[in-house]
C-alpha atoms as a PDB file:
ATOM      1  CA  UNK A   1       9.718  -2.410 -20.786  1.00  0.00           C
ATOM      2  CA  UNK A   2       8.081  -1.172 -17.552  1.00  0.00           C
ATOM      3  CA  UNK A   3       8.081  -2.917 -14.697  1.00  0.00           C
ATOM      4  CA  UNK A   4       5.440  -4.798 -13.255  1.00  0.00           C
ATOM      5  CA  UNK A   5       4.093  -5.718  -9.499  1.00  0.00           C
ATOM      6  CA  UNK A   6       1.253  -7.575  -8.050  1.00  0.00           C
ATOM      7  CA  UNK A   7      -1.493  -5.897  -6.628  1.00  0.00           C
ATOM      8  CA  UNK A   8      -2.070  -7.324  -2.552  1.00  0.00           C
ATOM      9  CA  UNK A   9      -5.786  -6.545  -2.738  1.00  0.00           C
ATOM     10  CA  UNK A  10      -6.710  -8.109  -6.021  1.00  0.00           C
ATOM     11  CA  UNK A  11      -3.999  -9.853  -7.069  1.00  0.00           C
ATOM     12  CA  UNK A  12      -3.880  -8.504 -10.669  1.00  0.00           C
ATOM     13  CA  UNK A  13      -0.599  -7.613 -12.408  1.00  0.00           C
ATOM     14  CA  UNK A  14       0.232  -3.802 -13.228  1.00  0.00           C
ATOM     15  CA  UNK A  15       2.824  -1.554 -13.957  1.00  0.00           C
ATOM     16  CA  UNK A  16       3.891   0.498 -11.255  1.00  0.00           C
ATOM     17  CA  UNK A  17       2.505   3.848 -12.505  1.00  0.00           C
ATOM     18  CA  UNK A  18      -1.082   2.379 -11.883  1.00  0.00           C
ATOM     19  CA  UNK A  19      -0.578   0.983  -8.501  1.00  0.00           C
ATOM     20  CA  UNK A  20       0.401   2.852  -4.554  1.00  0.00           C
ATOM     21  CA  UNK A  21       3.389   1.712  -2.902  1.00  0.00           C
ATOM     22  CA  UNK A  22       3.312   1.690   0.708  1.00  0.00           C
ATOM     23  CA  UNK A  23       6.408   1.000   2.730  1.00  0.00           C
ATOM     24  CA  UNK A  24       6.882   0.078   6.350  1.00  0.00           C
ATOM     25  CA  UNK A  25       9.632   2.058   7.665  1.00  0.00           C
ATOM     26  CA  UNK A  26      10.937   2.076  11.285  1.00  0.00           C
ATOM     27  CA  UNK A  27       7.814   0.693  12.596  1.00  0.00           C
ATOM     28  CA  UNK A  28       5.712   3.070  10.732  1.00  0.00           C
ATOM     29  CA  UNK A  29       4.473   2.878   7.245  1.00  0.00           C
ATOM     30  CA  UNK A  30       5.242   5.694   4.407  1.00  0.00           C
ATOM     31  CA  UNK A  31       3.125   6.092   1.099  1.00  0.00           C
ATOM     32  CA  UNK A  32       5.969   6.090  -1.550  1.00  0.00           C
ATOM     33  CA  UNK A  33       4.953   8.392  -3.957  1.00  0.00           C
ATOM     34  CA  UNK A  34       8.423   8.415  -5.997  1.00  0.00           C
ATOM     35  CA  UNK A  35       8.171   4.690  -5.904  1.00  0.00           C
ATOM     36  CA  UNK A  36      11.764   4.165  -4.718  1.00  0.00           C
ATOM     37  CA  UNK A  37      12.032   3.978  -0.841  1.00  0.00           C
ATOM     38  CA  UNK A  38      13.927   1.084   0.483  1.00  0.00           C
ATOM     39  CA  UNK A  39      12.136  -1.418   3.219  1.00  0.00           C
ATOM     40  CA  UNK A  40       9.678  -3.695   3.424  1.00  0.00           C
ATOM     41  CA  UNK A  41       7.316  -2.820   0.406  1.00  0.00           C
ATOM     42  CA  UNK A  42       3.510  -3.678  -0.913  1.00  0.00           C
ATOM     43  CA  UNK A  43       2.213  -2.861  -4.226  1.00  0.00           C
ATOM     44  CA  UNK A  44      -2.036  -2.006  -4.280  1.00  0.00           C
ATOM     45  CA  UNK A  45      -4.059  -0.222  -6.373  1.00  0.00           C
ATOM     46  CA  UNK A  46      -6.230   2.724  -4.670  1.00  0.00           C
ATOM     47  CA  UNK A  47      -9.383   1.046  -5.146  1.00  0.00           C
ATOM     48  CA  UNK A  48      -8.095  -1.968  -3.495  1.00  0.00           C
ATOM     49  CA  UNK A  49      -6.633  -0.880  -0.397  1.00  0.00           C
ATOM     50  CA  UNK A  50     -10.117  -2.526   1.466  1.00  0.00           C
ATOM     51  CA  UNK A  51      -9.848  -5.153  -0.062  1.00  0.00           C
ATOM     52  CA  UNK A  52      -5.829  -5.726   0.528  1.00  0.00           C
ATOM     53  CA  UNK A  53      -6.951  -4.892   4.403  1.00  0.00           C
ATOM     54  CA  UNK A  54      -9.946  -7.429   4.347  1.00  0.00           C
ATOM     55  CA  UNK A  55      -7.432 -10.088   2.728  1.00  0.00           C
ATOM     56  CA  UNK A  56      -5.042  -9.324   4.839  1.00  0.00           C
ATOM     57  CA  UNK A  57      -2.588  -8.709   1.670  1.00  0.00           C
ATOM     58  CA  UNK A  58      -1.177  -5.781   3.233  1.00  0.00           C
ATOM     59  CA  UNK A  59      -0.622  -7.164   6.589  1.00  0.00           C
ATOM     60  CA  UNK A  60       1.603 -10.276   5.307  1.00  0.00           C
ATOM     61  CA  UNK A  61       3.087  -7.963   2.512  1.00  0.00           C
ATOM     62  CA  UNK A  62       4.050  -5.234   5.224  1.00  0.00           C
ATOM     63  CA  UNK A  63       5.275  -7.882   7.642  1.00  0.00           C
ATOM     64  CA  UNK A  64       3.176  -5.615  10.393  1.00  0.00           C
ATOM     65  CA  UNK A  65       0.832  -8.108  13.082  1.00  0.00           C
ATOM     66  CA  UNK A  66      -0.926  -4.906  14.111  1.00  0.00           C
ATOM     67  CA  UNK A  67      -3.565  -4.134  11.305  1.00  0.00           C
ATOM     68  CA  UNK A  68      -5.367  -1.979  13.309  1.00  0.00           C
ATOM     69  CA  UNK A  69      -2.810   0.369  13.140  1.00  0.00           C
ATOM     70  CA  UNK A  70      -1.945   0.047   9.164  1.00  0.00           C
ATOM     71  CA  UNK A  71      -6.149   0.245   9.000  1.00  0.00           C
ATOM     72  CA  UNK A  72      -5.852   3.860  11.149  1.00  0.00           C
ATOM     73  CA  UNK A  73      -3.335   4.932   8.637  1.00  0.00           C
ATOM     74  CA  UNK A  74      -4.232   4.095   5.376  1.00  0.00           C
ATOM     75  CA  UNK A  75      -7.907   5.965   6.615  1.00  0.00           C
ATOM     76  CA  UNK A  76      -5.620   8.897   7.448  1.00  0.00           C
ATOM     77  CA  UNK A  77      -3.696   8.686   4.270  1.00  0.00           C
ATOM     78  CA  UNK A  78      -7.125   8.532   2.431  1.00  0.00           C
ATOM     79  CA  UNK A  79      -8.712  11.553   3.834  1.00  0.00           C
ATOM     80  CA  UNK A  80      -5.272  13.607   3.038  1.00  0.00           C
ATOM     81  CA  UNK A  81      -5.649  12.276  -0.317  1.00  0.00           C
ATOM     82  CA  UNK A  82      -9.167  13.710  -0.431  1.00  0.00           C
ATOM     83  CA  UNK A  83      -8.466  16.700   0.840  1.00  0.00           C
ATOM     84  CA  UNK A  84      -5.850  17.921  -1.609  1.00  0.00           C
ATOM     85  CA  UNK A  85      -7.728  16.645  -4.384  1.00  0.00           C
END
């Protein structure tokens, strides 16, 4: 059976392969791609991730007070995204 985790923008439950994991590390936050980093984790799908910020899902999930700086990064993390694609 495959695990499943809660989406912090729209609250729906998924399996992991279908949702981003984004973990704040060292006062910075790291896109898990292998799914497995320790620290302070939240689950979202991609098309969520304004939503999660407008909610402030991310923000309580992350532990972070600063969301302009998760905001900055998750914008940077979407135009790498974009690029390699």
């Amino acid at each position: 059976m495959e695990p499943i985790r809660t989406c912090v923008g729209c609250r729906q439950r998924d399996s992991m392969k279908h949702l981003l994991k984004i973990v704040s590390m060292d006062q910075s936050f790291v896109l898990d791609q292998q799914r497995k980093l320790a620290g302070r984790g939240a689950w979202v799908h991609e098309q969520c991730l304004q939503l999660a910020l407008d909610r402030k899902g991310l923000v309580r999930a992350l532990g972070d007070s600063n969301s302009e700086s998760l905001e900055t990064w998750l914008r940077n993390q979407a135009q790498n995204m974009a690029d390699t694609q």
